[in-house]
N, C-alpha and C. Protein backbone atom coordinates (compact mmCIF):
# COMPACT_ATOMS: atom_id res chain seq x y z
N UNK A 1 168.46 -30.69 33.07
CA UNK A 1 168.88 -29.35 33.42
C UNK A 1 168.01 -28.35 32.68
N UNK A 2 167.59 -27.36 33.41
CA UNK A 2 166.51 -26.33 32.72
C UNK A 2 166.98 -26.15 31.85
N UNK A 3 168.36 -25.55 31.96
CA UNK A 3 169.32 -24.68 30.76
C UNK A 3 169.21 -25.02 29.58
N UNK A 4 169.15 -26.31 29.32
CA UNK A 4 169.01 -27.41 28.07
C UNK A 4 167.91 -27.69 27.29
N UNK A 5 166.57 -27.27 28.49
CA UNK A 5 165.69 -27.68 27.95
C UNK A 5 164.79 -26.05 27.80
N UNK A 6 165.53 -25.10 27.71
CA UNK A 6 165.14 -23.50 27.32
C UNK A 6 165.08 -23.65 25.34
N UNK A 7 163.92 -23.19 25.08
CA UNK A 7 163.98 -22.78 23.51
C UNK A 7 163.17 -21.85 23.48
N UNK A 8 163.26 -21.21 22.46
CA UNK A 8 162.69 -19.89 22.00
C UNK A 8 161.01 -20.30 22.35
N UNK A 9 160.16 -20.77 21.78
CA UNK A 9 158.89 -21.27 22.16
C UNK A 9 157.85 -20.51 21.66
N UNK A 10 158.31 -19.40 21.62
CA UNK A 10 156.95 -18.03 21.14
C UNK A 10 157.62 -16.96 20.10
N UNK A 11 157.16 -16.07 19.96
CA UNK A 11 157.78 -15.50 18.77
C UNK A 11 158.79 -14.67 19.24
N UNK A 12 158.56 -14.27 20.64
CA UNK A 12 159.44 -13.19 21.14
C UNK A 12 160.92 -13.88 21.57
N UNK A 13 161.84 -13.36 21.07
CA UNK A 13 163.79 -13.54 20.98
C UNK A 13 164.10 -13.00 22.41
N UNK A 14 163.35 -11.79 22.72
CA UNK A 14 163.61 -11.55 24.04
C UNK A 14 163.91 -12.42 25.10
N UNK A 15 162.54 -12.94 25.02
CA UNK A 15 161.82 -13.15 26.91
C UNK A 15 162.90 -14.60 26.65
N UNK A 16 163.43 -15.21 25.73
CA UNK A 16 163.61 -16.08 25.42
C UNK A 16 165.59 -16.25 25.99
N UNK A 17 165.67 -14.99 25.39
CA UNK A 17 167.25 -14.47 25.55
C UNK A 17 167.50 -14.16 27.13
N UNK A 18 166.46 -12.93 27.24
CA UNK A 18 166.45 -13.16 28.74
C UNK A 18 166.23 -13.98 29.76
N UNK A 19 165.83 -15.45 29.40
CA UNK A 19 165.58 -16.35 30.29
C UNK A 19 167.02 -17.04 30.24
N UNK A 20 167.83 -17.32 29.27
CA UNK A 20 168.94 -17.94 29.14
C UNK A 20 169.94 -16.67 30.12
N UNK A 21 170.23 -15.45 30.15
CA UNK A 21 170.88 -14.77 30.71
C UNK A 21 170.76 -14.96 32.19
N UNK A 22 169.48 -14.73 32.39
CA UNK A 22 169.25 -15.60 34.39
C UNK A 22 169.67 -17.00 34.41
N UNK A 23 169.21 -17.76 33.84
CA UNK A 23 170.04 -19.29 34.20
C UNK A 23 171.59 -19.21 33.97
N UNK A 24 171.87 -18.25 33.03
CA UNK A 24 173.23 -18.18 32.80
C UNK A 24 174.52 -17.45 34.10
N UNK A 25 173.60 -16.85 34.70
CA UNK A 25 173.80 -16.22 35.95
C UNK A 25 174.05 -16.68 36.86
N UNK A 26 172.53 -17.42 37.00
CA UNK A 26 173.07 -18.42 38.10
C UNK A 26 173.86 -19.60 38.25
N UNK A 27 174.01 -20.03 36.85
CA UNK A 27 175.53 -21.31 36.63
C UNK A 27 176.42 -20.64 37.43
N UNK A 28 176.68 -19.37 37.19
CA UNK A 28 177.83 -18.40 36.88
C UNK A 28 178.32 -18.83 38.31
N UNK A 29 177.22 -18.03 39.38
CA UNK A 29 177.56 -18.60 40.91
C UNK A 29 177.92 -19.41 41.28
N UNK A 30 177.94 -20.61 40.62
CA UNK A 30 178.43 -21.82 41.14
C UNK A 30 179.68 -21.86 40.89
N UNK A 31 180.34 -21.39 40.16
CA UNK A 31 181.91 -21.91 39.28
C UNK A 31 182.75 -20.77 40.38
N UNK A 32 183.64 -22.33 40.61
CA UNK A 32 184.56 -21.38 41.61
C UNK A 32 186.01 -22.11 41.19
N UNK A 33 186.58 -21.25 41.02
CA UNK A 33 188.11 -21.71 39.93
C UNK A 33 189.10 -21.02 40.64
N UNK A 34 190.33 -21.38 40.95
CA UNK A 34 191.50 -20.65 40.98
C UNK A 34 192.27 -21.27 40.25
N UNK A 35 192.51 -19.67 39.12
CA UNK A 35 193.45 -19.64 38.06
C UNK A 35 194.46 -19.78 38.26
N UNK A 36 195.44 -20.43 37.98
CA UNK A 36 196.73 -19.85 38.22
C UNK A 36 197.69 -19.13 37.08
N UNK A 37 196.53 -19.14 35.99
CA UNK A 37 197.49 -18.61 34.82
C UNK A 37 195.89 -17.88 34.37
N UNK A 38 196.17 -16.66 34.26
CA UNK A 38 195.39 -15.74 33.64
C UNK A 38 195.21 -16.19 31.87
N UNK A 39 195.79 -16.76 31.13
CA UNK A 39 195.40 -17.76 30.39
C UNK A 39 194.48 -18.71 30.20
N UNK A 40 195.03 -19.00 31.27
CA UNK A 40 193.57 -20.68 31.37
C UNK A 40 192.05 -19.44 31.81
N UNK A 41 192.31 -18.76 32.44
CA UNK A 41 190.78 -18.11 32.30
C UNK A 41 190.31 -17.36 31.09
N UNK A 42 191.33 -16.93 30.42
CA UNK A 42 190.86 -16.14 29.18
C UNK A 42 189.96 -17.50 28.34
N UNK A 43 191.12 -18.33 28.01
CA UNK A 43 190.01 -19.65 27.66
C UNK A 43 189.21 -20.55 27.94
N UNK A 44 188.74 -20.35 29.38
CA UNK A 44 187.71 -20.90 29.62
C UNK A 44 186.81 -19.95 29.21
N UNK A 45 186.86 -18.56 29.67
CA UNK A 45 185.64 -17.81 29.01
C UNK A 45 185.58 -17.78 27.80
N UNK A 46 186.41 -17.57 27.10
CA UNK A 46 186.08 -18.25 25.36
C UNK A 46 185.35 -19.21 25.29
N UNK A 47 185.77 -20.25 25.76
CA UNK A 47 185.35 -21.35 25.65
C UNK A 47 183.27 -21.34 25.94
N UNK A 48 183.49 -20.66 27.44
CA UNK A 48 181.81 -20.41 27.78
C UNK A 48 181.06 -19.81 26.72
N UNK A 49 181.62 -18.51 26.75
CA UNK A 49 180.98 -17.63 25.55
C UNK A 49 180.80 -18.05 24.29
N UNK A 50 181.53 -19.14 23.66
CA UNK A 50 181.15 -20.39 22.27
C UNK A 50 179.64 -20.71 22.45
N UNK A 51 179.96 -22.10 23.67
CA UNK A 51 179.15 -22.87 24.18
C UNK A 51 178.21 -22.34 24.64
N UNK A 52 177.31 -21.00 25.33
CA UNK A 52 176.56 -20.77 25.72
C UNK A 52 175.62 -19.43 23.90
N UNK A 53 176.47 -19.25 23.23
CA UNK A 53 176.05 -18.77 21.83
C UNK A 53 174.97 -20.12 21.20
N UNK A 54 176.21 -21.41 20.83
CA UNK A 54 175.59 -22.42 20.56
C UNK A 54 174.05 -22.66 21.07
N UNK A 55 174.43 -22.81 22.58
CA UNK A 55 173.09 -22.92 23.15
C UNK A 55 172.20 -21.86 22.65
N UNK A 56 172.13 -21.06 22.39
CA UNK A 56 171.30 -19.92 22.20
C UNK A 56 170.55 -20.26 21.09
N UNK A 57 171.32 -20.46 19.75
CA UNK A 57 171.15 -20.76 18.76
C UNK A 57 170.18 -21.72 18.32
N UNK A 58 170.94 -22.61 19.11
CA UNK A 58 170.25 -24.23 18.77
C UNK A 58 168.68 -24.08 19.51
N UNK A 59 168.23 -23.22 20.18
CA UNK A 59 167.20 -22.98 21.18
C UNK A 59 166.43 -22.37 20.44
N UNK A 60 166.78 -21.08 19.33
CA UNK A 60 165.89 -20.39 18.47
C UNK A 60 164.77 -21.59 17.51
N UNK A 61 163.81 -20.69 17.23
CA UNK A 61 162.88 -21.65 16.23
C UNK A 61 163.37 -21.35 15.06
N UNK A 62 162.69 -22.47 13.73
CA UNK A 62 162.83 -22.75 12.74
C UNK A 62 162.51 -21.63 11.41
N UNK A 63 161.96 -20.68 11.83
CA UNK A 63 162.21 -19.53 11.38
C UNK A 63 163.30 -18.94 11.13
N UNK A 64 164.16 -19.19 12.33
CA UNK A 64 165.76 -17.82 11.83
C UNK A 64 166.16 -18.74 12.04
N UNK A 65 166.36 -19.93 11.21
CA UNK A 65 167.15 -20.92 10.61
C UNK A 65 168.39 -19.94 9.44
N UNK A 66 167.85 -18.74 8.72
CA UNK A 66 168.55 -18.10 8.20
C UNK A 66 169.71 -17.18 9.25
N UNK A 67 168.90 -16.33 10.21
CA UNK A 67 169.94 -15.65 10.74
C UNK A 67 170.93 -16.86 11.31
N UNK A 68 170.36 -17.61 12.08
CA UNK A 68 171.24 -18.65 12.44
C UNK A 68 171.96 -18.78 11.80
N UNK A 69 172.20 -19.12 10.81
CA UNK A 69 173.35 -19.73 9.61
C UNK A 69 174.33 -18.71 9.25
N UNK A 70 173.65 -17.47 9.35
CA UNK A 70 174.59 -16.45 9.05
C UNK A 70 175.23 -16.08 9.94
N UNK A 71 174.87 -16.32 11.50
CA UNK A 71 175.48 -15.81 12.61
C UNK A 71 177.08 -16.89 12.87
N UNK A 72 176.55 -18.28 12.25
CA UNK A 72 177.70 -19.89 12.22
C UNK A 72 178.27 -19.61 11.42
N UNK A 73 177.94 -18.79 10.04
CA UNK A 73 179.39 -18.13 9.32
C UNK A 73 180.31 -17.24 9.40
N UNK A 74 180.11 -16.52 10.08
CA UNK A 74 181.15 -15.47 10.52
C UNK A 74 182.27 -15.62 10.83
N UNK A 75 183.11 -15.83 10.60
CA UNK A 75 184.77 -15.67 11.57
C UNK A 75 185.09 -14.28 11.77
N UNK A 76 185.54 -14.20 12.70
CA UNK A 76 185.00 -15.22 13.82
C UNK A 76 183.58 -15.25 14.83
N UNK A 77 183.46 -15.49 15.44
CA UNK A 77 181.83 -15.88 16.08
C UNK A 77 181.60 -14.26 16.30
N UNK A 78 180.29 -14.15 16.30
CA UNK A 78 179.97 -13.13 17.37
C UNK A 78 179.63 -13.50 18.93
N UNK A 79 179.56 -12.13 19.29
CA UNK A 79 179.39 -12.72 21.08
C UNK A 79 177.86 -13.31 20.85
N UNK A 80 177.58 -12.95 22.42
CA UNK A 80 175.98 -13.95 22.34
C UNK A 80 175.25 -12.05 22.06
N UNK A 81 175.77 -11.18 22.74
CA UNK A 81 175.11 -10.10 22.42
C UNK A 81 174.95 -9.77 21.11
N UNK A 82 176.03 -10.03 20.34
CA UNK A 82 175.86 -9.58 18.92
C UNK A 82 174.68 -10.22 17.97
N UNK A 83 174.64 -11.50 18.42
CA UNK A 83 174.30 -12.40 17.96
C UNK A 83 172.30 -12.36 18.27
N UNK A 84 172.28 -12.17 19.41
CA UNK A 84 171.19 -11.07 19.49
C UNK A 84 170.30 -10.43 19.22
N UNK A 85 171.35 -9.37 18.81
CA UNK A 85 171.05 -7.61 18.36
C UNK A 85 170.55 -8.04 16.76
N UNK A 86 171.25 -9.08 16.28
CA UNK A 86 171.01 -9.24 14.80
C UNK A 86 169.49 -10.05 14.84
C-alpha cells in the first residue's frame, strides 16, 4: 500500500505531509459506514486521527527523532495538524 510506504525522504515536512493528506483523502472515499450510534463514530475518528499521526511520525527522518518524542509525550496526543505546525 503506497500509504505505508510514504516517508519523509527529503528535507522538506511539507511535500511530505502533503502527500500523506491526498492518500489520506482518498482512503477517506472509500469508507462507507452506517453509524448507528454517533459514538461508535466519534471513536472511530479518534481512533483514525491516532493511527494516521503515528503514521506520520514513524515516516519522518532521523533528524526530528527529537520533535518526534516530544510530540509521543504529550497527553494527550496532538492532532496530526498540531503535530505538524511544531
Amino acid at each position: 500500500m503506497k500509504l505505508k510506504e510514504t516517508h519523509q525522504g527529503s528535507p522538506e515536512v511539507t511535500n511530505y505531509y502533503n502527500c500523506l493528506k491526498v492518500l489520506w483523502q482518498e482512503l477517506d472515499m472509500f469508507y462507507e459506514a452506517d453509524w448507528g450510534e454517533i459514538e461508535d463514530h466519534v471513536k472511530f475518528k479518534k481512533h483514525m486521527e491516532k493511527e494516521r499521526l503515528y503514521d506520520f511520525l514513524a515516516g519522518l527522518t532521523r533528524d526530528l527523532d527529537e520533535v518526534r518524542g516530544r510530540i509521543l509525550g504529550r497527553t494527550p496526543l496532538p492532532s496530526i495538524g498540531e503535530a505538524f505546525a511544531e
